[in-house]
N, C-alpha and C. Protein backbone atom coordinates (compact mmCIF):
# COMPACT_ATOMS: atom_id res chain seq x y z
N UNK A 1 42.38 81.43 20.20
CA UNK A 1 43.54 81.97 20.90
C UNK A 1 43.13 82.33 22.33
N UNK A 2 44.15 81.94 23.40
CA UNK A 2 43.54 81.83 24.68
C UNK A 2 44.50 83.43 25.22
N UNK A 3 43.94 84.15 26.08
CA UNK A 3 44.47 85.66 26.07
C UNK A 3 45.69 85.04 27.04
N UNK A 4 46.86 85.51 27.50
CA UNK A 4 47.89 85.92 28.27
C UNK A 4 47.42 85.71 30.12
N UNK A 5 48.45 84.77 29.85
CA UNK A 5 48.00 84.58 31.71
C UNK A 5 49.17 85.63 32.65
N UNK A 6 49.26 86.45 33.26
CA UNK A 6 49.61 87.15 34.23
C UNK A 6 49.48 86.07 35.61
N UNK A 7 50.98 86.05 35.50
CA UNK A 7 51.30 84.97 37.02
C UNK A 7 52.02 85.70 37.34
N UNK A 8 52.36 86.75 37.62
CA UNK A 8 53.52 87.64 38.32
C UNK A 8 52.86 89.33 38.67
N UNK A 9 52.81 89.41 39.44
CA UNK A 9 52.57 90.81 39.81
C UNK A 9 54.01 92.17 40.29
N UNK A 10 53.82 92.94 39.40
CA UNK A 10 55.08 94.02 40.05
C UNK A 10 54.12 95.33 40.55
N UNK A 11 55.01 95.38 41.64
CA UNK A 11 54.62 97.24 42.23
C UNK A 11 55.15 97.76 41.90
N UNK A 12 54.42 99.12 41.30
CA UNK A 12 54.82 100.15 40.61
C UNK A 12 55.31 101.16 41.86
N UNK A 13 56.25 101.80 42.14
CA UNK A 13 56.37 102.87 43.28
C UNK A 13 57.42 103.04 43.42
N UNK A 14 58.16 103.89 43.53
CA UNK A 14 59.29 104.60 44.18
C UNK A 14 60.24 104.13 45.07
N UNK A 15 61.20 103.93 44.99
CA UNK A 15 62.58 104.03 46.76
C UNK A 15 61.74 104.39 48.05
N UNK A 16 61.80 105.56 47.45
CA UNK A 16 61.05 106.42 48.68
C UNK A 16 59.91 105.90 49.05
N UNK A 17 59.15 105.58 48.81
CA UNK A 17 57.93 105.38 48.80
C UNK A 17 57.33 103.81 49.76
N UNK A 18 58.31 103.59 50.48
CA UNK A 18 58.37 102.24 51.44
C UNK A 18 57.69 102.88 52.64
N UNK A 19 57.42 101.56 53.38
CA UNK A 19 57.22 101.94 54.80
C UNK A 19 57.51 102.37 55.69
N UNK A 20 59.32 101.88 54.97
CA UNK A 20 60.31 101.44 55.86
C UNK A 20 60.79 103.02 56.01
N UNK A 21 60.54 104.01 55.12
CA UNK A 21 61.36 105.44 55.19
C UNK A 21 59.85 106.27 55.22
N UNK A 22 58.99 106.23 55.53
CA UNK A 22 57.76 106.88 55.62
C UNK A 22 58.30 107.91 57.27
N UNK A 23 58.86 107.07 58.20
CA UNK A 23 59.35 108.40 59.43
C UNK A 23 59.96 109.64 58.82
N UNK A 24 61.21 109.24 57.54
CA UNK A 24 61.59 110.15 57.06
C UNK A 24 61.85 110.86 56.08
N UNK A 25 60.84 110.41 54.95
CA UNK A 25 60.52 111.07 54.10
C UNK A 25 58.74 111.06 53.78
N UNK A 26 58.55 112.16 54.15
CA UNK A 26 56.85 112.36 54.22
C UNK A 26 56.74 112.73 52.79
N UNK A 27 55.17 112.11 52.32
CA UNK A 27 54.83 112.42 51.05
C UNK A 27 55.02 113.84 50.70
N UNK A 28 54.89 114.97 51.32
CA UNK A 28 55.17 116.57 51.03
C UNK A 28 56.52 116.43 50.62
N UNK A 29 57.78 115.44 50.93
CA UNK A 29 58.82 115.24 49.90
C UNK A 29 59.27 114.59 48.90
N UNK A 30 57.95 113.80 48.57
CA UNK A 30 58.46 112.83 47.31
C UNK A 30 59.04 113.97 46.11
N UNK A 31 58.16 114.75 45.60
CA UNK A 31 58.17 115.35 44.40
C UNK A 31 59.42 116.09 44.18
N UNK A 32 60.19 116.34 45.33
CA UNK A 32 61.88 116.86 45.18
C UNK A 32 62.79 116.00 44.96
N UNK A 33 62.31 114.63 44.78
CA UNK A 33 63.24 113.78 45.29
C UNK A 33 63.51 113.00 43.86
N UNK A 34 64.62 112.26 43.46
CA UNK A 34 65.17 112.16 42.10
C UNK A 34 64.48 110.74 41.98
N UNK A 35 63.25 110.73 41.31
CA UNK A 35 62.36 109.41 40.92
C UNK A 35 63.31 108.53 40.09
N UNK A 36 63.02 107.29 40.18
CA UNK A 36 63.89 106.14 39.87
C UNK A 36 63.06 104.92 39.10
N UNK A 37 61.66 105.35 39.26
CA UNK A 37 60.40 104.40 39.00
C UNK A 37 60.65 103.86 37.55
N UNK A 38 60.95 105.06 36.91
CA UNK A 38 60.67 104.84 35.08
C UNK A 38 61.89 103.85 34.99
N UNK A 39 63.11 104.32 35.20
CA UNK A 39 64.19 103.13 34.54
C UNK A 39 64.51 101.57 35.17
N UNK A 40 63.83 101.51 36.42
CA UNK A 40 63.93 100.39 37.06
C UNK A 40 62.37 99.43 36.47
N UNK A 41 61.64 100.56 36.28
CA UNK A 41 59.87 99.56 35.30
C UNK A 41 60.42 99.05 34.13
N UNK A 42 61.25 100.36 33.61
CA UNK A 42 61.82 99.65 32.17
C UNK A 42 62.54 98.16 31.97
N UNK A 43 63.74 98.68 33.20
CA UNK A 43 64.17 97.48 33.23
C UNK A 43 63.65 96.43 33.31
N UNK A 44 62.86 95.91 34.22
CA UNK A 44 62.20 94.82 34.38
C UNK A 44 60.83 94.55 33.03
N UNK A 45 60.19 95.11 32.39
CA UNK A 45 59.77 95.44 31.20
C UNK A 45 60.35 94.30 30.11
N UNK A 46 61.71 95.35 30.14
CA UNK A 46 62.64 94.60 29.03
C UNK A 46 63.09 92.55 29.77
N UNK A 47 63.13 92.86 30.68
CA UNK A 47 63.32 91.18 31.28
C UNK A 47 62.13 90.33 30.82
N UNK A 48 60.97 90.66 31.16
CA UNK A 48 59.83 90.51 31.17
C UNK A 48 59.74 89.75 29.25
N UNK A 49 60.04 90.96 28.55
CA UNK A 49 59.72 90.94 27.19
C UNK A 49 60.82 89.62 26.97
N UNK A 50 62.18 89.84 27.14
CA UNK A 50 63.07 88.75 26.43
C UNK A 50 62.49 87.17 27.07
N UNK A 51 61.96 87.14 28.23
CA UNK A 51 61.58 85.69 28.59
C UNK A 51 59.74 85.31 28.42
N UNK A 52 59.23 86.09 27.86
CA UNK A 52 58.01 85.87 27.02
C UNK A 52 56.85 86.39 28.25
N UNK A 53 56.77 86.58 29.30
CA UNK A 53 56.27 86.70 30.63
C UNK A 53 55.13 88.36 30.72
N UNK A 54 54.09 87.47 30.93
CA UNK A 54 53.04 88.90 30.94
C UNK A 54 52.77 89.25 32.59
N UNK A 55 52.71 90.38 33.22
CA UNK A 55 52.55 90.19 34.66
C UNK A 55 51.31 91.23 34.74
N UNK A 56 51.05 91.63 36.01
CA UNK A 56 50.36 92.81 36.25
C UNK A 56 50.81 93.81 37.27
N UNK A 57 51.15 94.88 36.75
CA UNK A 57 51.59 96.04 37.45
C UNK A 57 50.81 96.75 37.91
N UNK A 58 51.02 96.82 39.34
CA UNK A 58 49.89 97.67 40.50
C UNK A 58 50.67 98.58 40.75
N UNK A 59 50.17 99.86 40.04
CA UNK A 59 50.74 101.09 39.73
C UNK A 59 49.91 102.38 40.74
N UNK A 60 51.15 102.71 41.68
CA UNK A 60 50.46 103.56 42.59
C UNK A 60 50.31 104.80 42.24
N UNK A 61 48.98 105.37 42.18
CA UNK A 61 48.26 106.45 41.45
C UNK A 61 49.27 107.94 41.63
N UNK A 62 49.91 108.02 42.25
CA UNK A 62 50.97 109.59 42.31
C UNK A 62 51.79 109.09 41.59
N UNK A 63 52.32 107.82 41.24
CA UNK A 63 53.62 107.42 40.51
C UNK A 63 52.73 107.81 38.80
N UNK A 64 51.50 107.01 39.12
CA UNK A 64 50.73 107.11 37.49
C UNK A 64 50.51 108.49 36.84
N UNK A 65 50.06 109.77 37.46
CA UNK A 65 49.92 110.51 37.49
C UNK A 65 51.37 111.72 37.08
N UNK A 66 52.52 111.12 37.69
CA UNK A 66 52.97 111.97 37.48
C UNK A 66 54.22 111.34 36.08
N UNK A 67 53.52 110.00 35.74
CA UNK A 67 54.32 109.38 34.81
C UNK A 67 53.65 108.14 33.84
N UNK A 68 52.09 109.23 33.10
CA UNK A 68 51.21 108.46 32.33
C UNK A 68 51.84 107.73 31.94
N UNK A 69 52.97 108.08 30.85
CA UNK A 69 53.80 107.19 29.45
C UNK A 69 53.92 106.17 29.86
N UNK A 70 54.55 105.82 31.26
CA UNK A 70 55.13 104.97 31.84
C UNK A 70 54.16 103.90 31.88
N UNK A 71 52.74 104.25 32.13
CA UNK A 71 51.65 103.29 32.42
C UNK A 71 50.92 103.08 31.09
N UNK A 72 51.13 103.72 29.83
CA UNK A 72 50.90 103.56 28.33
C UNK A 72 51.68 102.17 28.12
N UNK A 73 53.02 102.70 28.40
CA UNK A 73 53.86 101.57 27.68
C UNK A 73 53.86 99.84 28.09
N UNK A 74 53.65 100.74 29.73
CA UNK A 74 53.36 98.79 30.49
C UNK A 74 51.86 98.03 29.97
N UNK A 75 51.49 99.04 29.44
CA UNK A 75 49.67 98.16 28.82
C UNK A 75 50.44 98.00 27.50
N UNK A 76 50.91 98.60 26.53
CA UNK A 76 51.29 98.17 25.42
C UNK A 76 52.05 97.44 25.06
N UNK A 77 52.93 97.23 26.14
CA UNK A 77 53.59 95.94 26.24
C UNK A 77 53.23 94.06 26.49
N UNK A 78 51.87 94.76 26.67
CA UNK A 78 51.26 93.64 26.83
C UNK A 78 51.03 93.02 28.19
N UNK A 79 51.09 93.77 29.31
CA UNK A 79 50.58 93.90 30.61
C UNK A 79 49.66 94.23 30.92
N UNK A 80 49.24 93.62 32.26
CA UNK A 80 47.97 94.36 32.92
C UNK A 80 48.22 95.40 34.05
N UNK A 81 47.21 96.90 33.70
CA UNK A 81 47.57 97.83 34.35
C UNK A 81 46.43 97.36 35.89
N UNK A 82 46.94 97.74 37.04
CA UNK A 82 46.14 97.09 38.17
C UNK A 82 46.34 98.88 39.17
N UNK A 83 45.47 99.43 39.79
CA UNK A 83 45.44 100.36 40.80
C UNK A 83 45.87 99.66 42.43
N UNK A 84 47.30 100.84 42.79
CA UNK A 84 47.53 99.88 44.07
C UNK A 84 47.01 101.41 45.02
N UNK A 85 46.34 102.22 44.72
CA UNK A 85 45.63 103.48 44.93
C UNK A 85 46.59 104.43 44.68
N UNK A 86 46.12 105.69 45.20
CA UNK A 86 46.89 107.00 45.15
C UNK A 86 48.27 107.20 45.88
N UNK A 87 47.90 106.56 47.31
CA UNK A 87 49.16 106.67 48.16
C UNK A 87 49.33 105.44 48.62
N UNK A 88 50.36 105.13 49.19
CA UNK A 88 50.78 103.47 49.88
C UNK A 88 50.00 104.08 51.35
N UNK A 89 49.06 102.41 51.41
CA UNK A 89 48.44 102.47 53.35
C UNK A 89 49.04 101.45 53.82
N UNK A 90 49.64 101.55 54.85
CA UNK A 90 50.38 100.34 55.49
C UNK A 90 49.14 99.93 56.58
N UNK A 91 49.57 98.57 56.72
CA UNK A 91 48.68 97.93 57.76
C UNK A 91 48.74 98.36 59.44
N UNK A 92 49.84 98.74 59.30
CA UNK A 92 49.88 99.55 60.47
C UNK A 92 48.94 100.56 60.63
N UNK A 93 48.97 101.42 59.94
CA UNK A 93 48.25 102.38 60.51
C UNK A 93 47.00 102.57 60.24
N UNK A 94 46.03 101.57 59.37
CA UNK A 94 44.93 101.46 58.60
C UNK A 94 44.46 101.54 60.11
């Protein structure tokens, strides 16, 4: 038996959590802010599962942290868990 090929990669992370809103929402406000991560992973999860498709989810470490289960279920589902680090670094400002 040959293991599961992962041809698709998803990012794990937040609305908020873009580049594109980094002027105006600084990480000191994620944690007030109404997370959306879990039912939109699910969703795609469940897509994932009905069309047979294994991917790897690069799960950014504040999202992981503040939502283990979430990163239980995407390995038990038969995914690969991948670190996209703690916080998003844009190329910009590296």
């Amino acid at each position: 038996m040959t293991s599961p090929h992962h041809l698709l990669t998803v990012a794990v992370e937040d609305y908020f959590q873009t580049a594109g809103l980094a002027p105006w929402i600084g990480v000191d406000r994620w944690s007030r802010l109404e997370s959306r991560v879990e039912v939109g992973t699910r969703r795609t999860l469940d897509l994932l599962d009905e069309f047979g498709i294994h991917a790897t989810f690069f799960v950014l470490g504040w999202v992981a942290e503040r939502a283990p289960g979430l990163v239980r279920e995407i390995s038990a589902r038969g995914h690969e868990i991948a670190s996209k680090g703690y916080l998003p670094r844009y190329f910009r400002t590296m």
